[in-house]
Protein backbone atom coordinates (compact mmCIF):
# COMPACT_ATOMS: atom_id res chain seq x y z
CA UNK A 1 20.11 5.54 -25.02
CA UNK A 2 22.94 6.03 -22.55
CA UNK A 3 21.22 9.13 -20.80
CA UNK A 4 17.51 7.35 -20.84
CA UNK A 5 19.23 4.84 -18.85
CA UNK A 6 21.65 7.06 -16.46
CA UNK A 7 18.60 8.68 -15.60
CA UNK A 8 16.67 5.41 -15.10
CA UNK A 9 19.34 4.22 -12.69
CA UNK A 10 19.35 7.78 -10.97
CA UNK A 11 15.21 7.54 -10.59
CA UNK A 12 16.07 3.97 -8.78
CA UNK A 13 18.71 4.87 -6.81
CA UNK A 14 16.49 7.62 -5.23
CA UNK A 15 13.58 5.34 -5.61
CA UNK A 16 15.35 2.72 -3.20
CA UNK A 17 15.04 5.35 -0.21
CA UNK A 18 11.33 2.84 0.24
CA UNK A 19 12.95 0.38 1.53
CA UNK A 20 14.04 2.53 4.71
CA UNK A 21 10.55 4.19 4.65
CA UNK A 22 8.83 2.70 7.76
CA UNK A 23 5.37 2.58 8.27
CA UNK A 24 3.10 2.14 11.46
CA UNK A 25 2.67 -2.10 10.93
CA UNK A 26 5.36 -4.43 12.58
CA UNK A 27 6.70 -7.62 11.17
CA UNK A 28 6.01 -11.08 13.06
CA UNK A 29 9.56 -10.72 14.33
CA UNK A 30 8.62 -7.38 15.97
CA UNK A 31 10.59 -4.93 13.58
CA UNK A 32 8.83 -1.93 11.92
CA UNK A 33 7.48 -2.66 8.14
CA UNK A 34 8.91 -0.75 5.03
CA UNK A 35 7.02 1.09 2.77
CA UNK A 36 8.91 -0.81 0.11
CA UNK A 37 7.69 -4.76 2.05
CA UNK A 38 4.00 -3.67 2.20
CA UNK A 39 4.04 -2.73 -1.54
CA UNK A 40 6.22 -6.38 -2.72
CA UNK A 41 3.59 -8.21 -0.44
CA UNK A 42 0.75 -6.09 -2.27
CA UNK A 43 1.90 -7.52 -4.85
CA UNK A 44 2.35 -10.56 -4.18
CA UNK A 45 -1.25 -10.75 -2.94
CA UNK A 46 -2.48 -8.95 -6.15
CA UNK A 47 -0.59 -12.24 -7.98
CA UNK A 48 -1.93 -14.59 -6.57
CA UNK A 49 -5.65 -13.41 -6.66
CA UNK A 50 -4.89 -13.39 -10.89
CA UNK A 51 -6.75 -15.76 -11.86
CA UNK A 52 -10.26 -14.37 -9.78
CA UNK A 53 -10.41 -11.75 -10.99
CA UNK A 54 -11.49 -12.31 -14.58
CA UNK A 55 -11.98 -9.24 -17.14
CA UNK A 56 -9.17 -7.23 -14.81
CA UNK A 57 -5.84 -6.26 -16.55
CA UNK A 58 -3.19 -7.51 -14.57
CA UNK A 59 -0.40 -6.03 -15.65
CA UNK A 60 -1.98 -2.87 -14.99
CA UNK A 61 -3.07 -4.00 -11.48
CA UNK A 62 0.86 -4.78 -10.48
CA UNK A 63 1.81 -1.57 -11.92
CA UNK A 64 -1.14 0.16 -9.87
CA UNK A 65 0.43 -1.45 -6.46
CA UNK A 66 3.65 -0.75 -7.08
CA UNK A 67 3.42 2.76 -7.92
CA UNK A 68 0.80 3.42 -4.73
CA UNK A 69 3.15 4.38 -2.16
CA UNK A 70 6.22 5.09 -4.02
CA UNK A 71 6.01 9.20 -3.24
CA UNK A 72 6.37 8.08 0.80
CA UNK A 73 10.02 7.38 -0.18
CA UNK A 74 10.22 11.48 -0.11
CA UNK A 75 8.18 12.63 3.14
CA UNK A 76 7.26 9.01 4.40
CA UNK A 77 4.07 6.94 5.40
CA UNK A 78 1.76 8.80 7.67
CA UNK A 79 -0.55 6.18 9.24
CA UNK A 80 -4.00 5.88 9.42
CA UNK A 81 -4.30 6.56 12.69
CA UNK A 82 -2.14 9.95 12.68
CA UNK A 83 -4.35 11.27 9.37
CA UNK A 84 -6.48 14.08 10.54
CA UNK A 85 -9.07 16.67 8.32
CA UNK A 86 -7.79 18.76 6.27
CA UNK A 87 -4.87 16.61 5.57
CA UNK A 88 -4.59 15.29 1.59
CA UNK A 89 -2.57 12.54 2.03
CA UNK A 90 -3.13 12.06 -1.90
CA UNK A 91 -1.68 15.44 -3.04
CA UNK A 92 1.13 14.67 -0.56
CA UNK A 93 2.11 11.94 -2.52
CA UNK A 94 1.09 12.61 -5.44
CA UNK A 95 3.58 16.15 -5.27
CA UNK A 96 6.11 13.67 -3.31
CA UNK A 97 6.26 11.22 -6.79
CA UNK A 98 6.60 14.15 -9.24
CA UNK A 99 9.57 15.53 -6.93
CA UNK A 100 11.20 11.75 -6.78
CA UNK A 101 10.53 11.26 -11.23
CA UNK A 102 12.16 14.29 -11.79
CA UNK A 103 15.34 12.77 -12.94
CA UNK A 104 13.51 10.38 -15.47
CA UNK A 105 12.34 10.82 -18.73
CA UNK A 106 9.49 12.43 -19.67
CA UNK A 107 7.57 9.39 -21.28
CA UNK A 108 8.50 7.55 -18.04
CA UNK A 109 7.36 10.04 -15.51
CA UNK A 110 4.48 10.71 -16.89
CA UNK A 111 3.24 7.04 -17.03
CA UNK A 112 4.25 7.04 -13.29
CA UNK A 113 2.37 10.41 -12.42
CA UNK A 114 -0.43 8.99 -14.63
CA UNK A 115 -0.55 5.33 -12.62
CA UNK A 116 -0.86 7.34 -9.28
CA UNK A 117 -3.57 9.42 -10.35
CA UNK A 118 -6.09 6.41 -11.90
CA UNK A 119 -5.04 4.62 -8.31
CA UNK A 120 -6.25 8.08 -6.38
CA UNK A 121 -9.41 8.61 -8.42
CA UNK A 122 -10.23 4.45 -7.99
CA UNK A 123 -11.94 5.23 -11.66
CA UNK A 124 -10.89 1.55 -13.22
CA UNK A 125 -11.76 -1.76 -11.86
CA UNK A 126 -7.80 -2.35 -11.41
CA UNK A 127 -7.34 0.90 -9.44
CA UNK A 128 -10.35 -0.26 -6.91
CA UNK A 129 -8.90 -3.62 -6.71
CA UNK A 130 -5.28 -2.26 -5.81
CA UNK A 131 -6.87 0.53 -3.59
CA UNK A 132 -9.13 -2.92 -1.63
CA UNK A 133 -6.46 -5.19 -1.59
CA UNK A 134 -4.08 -2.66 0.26
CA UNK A 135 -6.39 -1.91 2.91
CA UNK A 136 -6.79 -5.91 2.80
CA UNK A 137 -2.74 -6.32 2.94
CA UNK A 138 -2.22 -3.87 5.34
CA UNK A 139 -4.78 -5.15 7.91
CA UNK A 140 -3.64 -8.56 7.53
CA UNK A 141 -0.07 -7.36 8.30
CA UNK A 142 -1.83 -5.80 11.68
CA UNK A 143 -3.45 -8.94 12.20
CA UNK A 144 0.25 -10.91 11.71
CA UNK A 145 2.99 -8.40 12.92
CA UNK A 146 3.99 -8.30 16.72
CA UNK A 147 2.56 -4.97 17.19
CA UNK A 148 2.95 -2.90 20.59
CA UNK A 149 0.79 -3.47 23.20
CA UNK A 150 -1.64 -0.75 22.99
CA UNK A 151 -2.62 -1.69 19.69
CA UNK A 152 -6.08 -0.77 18.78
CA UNK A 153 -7.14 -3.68 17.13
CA UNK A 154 -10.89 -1.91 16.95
CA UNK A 155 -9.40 0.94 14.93
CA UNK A 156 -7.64 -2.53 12.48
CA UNK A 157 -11.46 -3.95 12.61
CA UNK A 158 -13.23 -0.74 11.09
CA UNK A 159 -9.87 0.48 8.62
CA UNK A 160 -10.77 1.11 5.27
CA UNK A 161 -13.84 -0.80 5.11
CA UNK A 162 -15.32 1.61 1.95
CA UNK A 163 -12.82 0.36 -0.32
CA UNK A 164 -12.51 -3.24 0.47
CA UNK A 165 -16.80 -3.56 0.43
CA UNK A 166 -16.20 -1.98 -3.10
CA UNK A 167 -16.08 -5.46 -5.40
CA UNK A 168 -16.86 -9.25 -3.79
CA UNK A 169 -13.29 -10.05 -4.04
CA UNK A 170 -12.40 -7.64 -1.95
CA UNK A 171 -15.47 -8.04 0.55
CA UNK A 172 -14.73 -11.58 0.75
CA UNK A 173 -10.99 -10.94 1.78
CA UNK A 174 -11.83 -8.53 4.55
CA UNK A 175 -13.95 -11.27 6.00
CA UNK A 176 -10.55 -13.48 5.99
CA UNK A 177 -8.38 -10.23 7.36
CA UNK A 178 -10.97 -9.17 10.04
CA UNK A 179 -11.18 -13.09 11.12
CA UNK A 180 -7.05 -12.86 11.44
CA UNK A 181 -7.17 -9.54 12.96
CA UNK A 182 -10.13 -10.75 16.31
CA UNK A 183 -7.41 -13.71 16.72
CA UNK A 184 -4.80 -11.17 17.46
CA UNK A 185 -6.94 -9.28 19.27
CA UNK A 186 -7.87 -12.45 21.41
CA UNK A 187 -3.90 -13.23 21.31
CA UNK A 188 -3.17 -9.85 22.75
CA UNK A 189 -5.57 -9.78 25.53
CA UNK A 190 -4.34 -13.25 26.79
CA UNK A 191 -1.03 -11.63 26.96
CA UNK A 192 -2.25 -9.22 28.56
CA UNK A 193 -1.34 -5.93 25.58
């Protein structure tokens, strides 16, 4: 039992590299976002949204979001806009994960391995609901953050609209985000970014 948990505590401790993981989204205070802050607030959205989402396992949905982006605590977040063909952001992380489990045991590591690859394939109504509502949390910390002034707030409009048109929920959510997202956009040209 000692080891299981040495190397539980080792898996963290390398796991905790997230929170210095920065993506491309900007808090309202103007500091850049953490991997590790977009996946609590995925969560957080993914908790509150329980009880609509009837028939949906939400244990498993938590576990989905909070196992998305945990490989970027190896090579990091490449954003949306920097993605170009030919690039498999997926295997990336997917590779990134294995290399970052490594020091956990092999029950463990393979129920992480497994969560990111049902949250890749989008195969289970929980893995399409994590994969929407990221898109969803993402854009809405666009929409919120005190970005830089050139901004593309079109490029915010039109991100990952496939996966958040892919259950009502979701669809009904992006309505909310894109609404939040043509204020800032309206906010930003009055400033003049």
């Amino acid at each position: 039992m000692t080891t299981r948990l040495g190397d539980i505590i080792t898996f963290l401790q390398r796991a905790e590299r997230l929170k210095d993981t920065l993506r491309s989204g900007h808090t309202a205070a103007g500091r850049p976002e953490s991997t590790a802050e977009h996946s609590w607030r995925l969560c957080l959205l993914a908790l509150l949204l329980a009880e609509d989402m009837p028939g949906v396992d939400r244990l498993r949905l938590l576990e989905l979001c909070i196992v998305h982006d945990l490989g970027e605590a190896v090579s990091g977040d490449i954003p949306a806009t920097e993605q170009r063909p030919g690039l498999n952001k997926a295997a990336q992380e997917r590779a990134d994960l294995e290399h970052l489990a490594a020091p956990l045991p092999a029950d463990l590591r393979e129920r992480l391995l497994a969560l990111q690859d049902e949250y890749d394939a989008a195969a289970t109504p929980e893995a399409v609901l994590a994969k929407g509502l990221d898109k969803i949390e993402t854009v809405l910390q666009h929409a919120t953050g005190a970005n830089p002034p050139d901004f593309d707030y079109d490029f915010n409009l039109a991100y990952g609209q496939a996966r958040t048109a892919a259950h009502p929920l979701l669809a009904a959510l992006r309505a909310l985000a894109d609404r939040e997202t043509e204020a800032a956009k309206a906010r930003a040209l009055t400033r003049g970014g």
